[in-house]
N, C-alpha and C. Protein backbone atom coordinates (compact mmCIF):
# COMPACT_ATOMS: atom_id res chain seq x y z
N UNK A 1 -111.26 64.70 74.65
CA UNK A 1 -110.95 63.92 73.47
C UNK A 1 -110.31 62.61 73.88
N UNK A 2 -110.99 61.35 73.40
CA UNK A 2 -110.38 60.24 73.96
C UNK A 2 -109.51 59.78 72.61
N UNK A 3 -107.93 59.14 72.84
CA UNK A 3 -107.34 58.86 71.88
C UNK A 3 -107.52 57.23 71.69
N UNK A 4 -107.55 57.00 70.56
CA UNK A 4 -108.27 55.85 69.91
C UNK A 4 -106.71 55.02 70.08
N UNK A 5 -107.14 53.02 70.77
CA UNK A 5 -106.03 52.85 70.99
C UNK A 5 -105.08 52.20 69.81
N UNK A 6 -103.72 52.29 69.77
CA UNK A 6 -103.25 51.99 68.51
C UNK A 6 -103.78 50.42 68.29
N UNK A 7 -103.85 49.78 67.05
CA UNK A 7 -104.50 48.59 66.18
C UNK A 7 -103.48 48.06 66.20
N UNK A 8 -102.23 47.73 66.84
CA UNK A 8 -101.25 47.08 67.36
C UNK A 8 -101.85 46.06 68.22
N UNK A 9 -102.51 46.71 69.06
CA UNK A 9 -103.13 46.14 70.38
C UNK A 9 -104.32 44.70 70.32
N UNK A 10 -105.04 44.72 68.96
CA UNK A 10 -106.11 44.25 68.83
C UNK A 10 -105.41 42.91 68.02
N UNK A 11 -105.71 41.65 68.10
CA UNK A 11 -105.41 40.63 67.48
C UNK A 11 -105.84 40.44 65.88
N UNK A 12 -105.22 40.08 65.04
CA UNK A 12 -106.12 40.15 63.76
C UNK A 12 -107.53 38.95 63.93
N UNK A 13 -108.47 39.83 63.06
CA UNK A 13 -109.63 38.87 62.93
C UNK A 13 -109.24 37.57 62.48
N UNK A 14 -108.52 37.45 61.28
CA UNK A 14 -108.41 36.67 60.40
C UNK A 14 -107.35 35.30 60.95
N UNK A 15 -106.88 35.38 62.05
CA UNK A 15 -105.98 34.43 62.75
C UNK A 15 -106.65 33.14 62.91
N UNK A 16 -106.31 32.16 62.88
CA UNK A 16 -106.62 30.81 63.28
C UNK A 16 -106.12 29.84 63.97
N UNK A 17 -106.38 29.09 64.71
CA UNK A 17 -105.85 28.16 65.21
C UNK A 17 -104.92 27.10 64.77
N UNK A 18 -103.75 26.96 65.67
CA UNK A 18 -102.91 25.98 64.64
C UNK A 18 -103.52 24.69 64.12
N UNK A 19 -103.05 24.25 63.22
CA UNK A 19 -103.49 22.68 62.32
C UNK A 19 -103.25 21.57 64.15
N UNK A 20 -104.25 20.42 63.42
CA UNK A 20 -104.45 19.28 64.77
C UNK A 20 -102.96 18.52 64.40
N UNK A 21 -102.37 18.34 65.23
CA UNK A 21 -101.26 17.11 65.08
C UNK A 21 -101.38 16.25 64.67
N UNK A 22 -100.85 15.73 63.23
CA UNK A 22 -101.10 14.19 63.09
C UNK A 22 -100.44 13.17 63.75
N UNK A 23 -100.61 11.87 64.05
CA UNK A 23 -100.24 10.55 64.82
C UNK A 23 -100.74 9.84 63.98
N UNK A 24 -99.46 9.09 63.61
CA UNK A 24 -99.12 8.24 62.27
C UNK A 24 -98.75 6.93 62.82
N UNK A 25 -98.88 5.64 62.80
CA UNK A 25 -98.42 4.55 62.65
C UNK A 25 -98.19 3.93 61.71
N UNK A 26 -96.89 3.10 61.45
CA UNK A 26 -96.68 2.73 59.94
C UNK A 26 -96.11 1.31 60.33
N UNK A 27 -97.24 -0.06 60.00
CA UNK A 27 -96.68 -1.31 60.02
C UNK A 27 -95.82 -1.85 59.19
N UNK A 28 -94.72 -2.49 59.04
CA UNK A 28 -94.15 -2.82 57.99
C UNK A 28 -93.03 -4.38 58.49
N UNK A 29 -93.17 -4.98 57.17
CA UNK A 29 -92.36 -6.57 57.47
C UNK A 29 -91.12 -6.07 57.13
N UNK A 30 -90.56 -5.91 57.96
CA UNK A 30 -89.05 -5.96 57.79
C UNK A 30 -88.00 -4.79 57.04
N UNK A 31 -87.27 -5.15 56.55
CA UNK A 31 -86.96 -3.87 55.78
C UNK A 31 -86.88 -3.98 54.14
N UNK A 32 -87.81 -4.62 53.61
CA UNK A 32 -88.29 -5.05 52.41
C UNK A 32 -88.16 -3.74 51.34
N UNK A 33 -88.05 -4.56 50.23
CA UNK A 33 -88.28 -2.71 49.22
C UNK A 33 -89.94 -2.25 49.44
N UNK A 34 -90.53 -2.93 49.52
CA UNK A 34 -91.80 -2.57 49.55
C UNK A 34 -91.93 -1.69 50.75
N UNK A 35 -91.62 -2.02 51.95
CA UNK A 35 -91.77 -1.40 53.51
C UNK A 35 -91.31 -0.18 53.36
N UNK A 36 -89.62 -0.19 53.00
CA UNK A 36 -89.13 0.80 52.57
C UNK A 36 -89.17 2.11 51.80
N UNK A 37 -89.70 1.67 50.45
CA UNK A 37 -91.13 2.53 49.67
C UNK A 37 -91.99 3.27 50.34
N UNK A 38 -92.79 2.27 50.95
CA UNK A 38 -94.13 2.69 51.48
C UNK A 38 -93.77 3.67 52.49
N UNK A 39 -92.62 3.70 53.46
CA UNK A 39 -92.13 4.60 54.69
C UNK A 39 -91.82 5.79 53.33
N UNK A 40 -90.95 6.07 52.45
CA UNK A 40 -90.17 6.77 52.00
C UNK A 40 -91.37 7.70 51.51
N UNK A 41 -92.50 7.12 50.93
CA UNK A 41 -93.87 7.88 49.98
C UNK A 41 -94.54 8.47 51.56
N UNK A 42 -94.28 8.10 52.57
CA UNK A 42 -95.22 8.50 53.42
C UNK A 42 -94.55 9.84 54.04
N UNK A 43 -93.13 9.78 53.97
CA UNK A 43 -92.69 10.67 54.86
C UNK A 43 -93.11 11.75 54.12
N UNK A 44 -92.35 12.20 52.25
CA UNK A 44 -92.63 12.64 51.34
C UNK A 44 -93.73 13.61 51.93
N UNK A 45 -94.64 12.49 51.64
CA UNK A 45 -95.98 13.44 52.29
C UNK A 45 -96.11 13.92 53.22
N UNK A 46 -95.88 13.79 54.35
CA UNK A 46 -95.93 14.03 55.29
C UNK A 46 -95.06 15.88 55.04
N UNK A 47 -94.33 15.45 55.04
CA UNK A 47 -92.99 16.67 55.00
C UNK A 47 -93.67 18.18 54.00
N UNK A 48 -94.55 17.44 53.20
CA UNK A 48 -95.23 17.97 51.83
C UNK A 48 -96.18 18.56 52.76
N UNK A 49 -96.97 17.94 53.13
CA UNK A 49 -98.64 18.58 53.60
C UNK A 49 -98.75 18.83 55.22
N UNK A 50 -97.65 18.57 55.92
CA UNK A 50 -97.76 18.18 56.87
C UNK A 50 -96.72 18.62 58.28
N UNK A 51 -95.63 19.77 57.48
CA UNK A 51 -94.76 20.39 57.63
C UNK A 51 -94.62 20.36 59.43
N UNK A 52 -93.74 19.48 60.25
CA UNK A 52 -93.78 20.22 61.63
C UNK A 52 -95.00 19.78 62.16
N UNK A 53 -95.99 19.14 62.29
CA UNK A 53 -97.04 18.65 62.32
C UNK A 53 -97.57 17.24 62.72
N UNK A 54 -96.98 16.24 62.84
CA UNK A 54 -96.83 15.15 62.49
C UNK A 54 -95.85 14.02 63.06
N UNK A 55 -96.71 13.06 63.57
CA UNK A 55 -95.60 11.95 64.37
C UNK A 55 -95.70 10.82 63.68
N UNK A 56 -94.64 10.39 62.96
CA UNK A 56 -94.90 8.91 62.23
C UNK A 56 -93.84 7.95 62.94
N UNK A 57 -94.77 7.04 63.39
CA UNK A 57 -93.51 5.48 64.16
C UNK A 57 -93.79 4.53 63.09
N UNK A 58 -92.36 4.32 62.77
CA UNK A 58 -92.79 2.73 62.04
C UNK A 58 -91.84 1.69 63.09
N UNK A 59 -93.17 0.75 63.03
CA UNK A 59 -92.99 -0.59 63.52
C UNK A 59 -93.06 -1.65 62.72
N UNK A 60 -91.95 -2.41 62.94
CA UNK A 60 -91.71 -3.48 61.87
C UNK A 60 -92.09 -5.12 62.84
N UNK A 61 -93.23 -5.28 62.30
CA UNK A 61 -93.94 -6.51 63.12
C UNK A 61 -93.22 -7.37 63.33
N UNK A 62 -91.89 -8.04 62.58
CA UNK A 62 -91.01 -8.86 62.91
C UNK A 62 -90.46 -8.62 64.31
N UNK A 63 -90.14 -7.49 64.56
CA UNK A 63 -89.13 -7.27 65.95
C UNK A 63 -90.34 -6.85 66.95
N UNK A 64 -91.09 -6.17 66.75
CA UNK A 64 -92.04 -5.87 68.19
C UNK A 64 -93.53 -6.21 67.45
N UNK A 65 -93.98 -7.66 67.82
CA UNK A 65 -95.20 -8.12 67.06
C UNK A 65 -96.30 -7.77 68.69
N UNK A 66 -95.79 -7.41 69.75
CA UNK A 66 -96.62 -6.80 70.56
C UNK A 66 -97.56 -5.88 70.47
N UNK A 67 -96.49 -4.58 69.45
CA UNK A 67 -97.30 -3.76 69.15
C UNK A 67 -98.28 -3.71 68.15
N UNK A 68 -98.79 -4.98 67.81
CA UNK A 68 -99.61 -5.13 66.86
C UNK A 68 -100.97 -5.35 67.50
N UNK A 69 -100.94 -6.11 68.60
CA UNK A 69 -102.07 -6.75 69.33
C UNK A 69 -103.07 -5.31 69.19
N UNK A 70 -104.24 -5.72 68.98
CA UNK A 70 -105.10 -4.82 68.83
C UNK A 70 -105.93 -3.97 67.76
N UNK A 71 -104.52 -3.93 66.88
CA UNK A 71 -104.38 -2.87 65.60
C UNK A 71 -104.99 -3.83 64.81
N UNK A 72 -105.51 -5.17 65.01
CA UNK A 72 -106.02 -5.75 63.68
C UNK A 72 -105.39 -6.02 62.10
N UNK A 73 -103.96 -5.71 62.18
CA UNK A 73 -103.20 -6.06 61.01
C UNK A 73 -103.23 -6.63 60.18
N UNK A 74 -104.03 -6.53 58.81
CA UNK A 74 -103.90 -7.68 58.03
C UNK A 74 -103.29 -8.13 57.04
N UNK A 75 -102.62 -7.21 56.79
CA UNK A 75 -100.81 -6.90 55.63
C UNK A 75 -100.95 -5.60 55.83
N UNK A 76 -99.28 -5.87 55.50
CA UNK A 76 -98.22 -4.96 55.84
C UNK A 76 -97.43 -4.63 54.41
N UNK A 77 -97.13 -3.23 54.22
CA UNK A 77 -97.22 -1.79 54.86
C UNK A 77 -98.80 -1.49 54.82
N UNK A 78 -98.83 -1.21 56.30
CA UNK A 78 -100.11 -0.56 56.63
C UNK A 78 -99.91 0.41 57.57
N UNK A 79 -100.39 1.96 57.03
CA UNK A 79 -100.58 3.22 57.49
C UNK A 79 -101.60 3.15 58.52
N UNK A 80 -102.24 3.17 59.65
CA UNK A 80 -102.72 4.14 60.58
C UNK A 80 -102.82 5.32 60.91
N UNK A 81 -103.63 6.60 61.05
CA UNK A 81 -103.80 7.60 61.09
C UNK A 81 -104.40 7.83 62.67
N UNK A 82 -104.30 7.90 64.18
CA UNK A 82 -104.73 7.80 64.59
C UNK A 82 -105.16 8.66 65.13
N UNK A 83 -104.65 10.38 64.67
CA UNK A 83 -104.93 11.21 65.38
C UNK A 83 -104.47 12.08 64.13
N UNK A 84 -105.89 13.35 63.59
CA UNK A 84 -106.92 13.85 63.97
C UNK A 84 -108.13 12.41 63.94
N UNK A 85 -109.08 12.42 64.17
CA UNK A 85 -109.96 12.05 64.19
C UNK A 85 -111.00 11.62 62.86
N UNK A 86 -111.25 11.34 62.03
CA UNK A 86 -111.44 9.65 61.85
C UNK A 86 -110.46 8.79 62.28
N UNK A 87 -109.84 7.59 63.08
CA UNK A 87 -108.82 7.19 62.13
C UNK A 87 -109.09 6.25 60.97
N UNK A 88 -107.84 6.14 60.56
CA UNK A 88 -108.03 5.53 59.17
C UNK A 88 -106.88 4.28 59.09
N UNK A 89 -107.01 3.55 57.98
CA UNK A 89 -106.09 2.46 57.77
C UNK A 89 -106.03 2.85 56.30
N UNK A 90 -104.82 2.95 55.86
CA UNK A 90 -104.50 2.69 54.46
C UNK A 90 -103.16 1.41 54.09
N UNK A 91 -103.80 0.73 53.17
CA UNK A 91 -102.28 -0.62 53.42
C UNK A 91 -101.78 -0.58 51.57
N UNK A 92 -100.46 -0.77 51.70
CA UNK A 92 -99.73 -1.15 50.62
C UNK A 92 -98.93 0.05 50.50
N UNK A 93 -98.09 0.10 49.09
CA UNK A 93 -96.74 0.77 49.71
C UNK A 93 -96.73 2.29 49.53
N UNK A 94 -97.98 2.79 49.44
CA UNK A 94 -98.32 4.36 49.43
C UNK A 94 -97.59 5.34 48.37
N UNK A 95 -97.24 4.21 47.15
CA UNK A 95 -97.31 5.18 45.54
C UNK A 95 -98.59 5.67 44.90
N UNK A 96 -99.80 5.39 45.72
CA UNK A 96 -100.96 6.17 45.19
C UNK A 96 -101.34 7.40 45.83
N UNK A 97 -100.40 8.63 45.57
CA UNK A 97 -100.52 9.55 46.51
C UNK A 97 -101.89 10.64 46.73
N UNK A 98 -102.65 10.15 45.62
CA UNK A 98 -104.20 10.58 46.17
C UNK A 98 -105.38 10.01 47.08
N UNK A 99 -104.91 8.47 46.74
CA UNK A 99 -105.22 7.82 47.77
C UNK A 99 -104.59 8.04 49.08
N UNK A 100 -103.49 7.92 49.21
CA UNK A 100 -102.84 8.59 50.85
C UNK A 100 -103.42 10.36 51.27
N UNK A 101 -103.28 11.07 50.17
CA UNK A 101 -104.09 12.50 50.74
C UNK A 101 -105.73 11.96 51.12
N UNK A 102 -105.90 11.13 50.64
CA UNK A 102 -107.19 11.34 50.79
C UNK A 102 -107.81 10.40 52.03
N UNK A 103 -107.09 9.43 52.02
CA UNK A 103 -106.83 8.39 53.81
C UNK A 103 -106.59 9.84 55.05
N UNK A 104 -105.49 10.81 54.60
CA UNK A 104 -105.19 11.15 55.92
C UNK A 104 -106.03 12.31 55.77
N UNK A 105 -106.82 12.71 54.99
CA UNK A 105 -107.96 13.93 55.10
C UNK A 105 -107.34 15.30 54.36
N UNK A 106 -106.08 15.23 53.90
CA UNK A 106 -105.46 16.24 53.39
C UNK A 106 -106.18 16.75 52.04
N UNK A 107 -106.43 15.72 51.38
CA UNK A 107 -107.42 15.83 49.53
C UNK A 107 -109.20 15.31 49.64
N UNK A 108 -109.76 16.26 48.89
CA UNK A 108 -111.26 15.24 48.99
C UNK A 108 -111.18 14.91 47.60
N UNK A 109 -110.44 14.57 46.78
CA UNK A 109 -110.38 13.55 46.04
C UNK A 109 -110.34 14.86 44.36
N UNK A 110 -110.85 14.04 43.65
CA UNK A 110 -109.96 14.83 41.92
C UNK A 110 -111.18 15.63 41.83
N UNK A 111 -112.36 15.86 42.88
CA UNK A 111 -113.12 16.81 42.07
C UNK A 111 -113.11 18.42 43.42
N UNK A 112 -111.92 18.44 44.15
CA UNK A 112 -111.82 19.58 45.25
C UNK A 112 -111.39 20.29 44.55
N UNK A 113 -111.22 20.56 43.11
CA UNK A 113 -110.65 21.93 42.51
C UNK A 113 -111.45 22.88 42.45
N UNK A 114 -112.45 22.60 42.50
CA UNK A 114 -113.50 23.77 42.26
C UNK A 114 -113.78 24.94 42.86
């Protein structure tokens, strides 16, 4: 008689792989109400959908305009998403929070209820 081994042993089927890390860049002029906003709606989210997950730098182009070279900036507050994969650009101060779910891939927009 062979004893069957305990189901302790076996991993659940249903397990998944953890969520991809997001990598966030957040341009912003200075410490404006607008910049300020736009950081405050982003973290929000972030914290919301994004729990533990997630690296957001904000760079304020006034003090390190180095780190702009490249990024193509064309106003500020502007979101970058650079990691999972699209990335994305979303700009202005990120009170349209379906538009921001839907920049960083979190929402497919008002008809995903279904």
């Amino acid at each position: 008689m062979n004893p069957r081994p305990p189901c302790a042993t076996f991993e659940p089927a249903d397990r998944t792989p953890p969520a991809e890390p997001y990598v966030l860049r957040m341009y912003v002029t200075g410490m404006t109400s607008r910049s300020t906003r736009a950081v405050h709606n982003v973290r929000a989210i972030c914290d919301e959908y994004l729990e533990g997950r997630y690296d957001l730098e904000v760079i304020d182009i006034y003090q390190q305009p180095a780190l702009t070279k490249g990024e193509q900036i064309v106003a500020a507050p502007t979101l970058i998403k650079k990691l999972p994969l699209p990335m994305r650009r979303i700009i202005g101060d990120m009170s349209n929070r379906e538009r921001v779910l839907l920049g960083l891939d979190l929402h497919d927009g008002p008809d995903d209820a279904e």
